[in-house]
Protein backbone atom coordinates (compact mmCIF):
# COMPACT_ATOMS: atom_id res chain seq x y z
CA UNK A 1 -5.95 2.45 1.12
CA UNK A 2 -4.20 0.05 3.31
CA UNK A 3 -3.75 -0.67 6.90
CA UNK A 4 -0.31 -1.60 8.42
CA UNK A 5 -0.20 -3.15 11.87
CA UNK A 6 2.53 -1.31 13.54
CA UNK A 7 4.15 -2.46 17.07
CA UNK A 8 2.59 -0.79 20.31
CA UNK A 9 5.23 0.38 22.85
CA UNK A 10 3.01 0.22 25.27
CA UNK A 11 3.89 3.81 26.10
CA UNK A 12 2.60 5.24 29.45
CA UNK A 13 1.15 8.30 27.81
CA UNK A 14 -1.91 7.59 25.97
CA UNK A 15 -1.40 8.37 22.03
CA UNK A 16 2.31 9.29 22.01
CA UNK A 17 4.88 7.80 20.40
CA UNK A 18 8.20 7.91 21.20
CA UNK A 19 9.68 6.63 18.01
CA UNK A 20 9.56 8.62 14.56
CA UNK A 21 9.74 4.72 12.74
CA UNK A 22 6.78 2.30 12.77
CA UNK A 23 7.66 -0.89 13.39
CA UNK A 24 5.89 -2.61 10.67
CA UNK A 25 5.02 -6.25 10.42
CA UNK A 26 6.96 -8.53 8.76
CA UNK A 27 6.13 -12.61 8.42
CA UNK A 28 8.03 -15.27 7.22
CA UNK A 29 5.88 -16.46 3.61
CA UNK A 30 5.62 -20.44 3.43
CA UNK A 31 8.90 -20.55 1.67
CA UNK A 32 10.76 -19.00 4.27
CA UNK A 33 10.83 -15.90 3.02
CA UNK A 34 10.12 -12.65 4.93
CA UNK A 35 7.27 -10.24 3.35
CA UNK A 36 5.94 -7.30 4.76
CA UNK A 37 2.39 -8.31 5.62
CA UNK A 38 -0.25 -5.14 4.75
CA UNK A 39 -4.07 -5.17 4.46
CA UNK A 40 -6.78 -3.83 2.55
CA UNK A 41 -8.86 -3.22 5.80
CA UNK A 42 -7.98 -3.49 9.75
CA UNK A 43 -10.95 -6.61 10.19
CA UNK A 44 -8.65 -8.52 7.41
CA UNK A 45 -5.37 -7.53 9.82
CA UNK A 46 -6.97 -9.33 12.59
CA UNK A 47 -6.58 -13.17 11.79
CA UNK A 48 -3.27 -12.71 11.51
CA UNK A 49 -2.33 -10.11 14.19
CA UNK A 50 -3.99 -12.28 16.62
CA UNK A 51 -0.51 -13.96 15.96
CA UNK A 52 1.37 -11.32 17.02
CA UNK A 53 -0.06 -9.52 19.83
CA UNK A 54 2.71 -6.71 20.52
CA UNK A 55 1.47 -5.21 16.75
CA UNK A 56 -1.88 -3.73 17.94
CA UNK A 57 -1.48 -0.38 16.49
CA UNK A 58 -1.55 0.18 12.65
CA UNK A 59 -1.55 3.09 9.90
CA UNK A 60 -4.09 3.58 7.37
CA UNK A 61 -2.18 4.76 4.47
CA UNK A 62 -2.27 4.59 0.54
CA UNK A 63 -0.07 1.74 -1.50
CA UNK A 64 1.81 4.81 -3.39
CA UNK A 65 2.76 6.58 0.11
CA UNK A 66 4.14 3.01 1.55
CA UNK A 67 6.05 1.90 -1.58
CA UNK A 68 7.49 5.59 -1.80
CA UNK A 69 8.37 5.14 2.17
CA UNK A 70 10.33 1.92 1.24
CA UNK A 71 12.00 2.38 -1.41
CA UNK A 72 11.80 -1.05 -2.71
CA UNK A 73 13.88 -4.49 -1.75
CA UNK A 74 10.93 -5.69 0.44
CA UNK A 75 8.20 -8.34 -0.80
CA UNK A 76 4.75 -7.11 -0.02
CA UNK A 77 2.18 -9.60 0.77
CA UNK A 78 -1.61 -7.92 0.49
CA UNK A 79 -4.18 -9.57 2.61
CA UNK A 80 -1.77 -12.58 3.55
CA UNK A 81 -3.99 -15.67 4.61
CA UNK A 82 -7.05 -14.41 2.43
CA UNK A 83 -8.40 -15.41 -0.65
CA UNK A 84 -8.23 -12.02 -2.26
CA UNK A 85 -4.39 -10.58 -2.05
CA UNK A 86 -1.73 -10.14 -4.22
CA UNK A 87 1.97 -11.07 -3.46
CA UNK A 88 4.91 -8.71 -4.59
CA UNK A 89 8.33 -10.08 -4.87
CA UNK A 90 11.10 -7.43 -3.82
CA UNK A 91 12.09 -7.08 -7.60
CA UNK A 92 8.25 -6.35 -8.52
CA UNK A 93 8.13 -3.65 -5.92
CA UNK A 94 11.04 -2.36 -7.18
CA UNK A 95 9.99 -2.00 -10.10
CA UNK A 96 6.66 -0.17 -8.93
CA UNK A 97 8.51 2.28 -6.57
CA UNK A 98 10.39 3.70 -9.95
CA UNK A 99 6.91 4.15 -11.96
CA UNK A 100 5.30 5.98 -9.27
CA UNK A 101 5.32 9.80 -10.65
CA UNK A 102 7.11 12.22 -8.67
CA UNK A 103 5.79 13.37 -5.39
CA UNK A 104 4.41 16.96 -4.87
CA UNK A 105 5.00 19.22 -2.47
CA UNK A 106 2.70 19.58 0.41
């Protein structure tokens, strides 16, 4: 599983959501480039969302149903600013998105 720290909209009702699209967070990498930052748990989010404040909210999802969600194009960083991560470059994700077997029905 992994946890995605989404944007809060600070929405007047408690648990709605007025958008359909989570605003997912995305940092700029030490060479400039932008990754979308995911975690393997919501206490690893934390260092780094305490950099971001308007990203309080998050989805706990698994890597197949994000990768399958993005298509591809997009470097993942896993655990950015921790010892244990992994970095994906947008060809390497890519690449995983067309391995992934097809997806069943529901």
């Amino acid at each position: 599983p992994l946890f995605m720290p989404v944007r809060d909209e600070k929405n007047p009702i408690q648990g709605f959501q007025r958008s359909t699209k989570a605003d997912l967070l995305v940092i700029e990498a030490e060479d400039g480039e932008r990754v979308l930052a995911v975690f393997t748990s919501p206490e690893r989010a934390k260092p780094i969302v305490e950099h971001y404040p308007d990203y309080s909210g998050g989805i706990l999802t698994e890597f197949s149903w994000l990768l399958r969600r993005i298509g591809g194009g997009v470097p993942i960083s896993i655990n950015p600013g921790w010892e244990i991560g992994m970095d994906f470059d947008a060809d390497m994700i890519a690449h995983l998105v067309a391995q992934l077997p097809p997806e069943r029905p529901a």
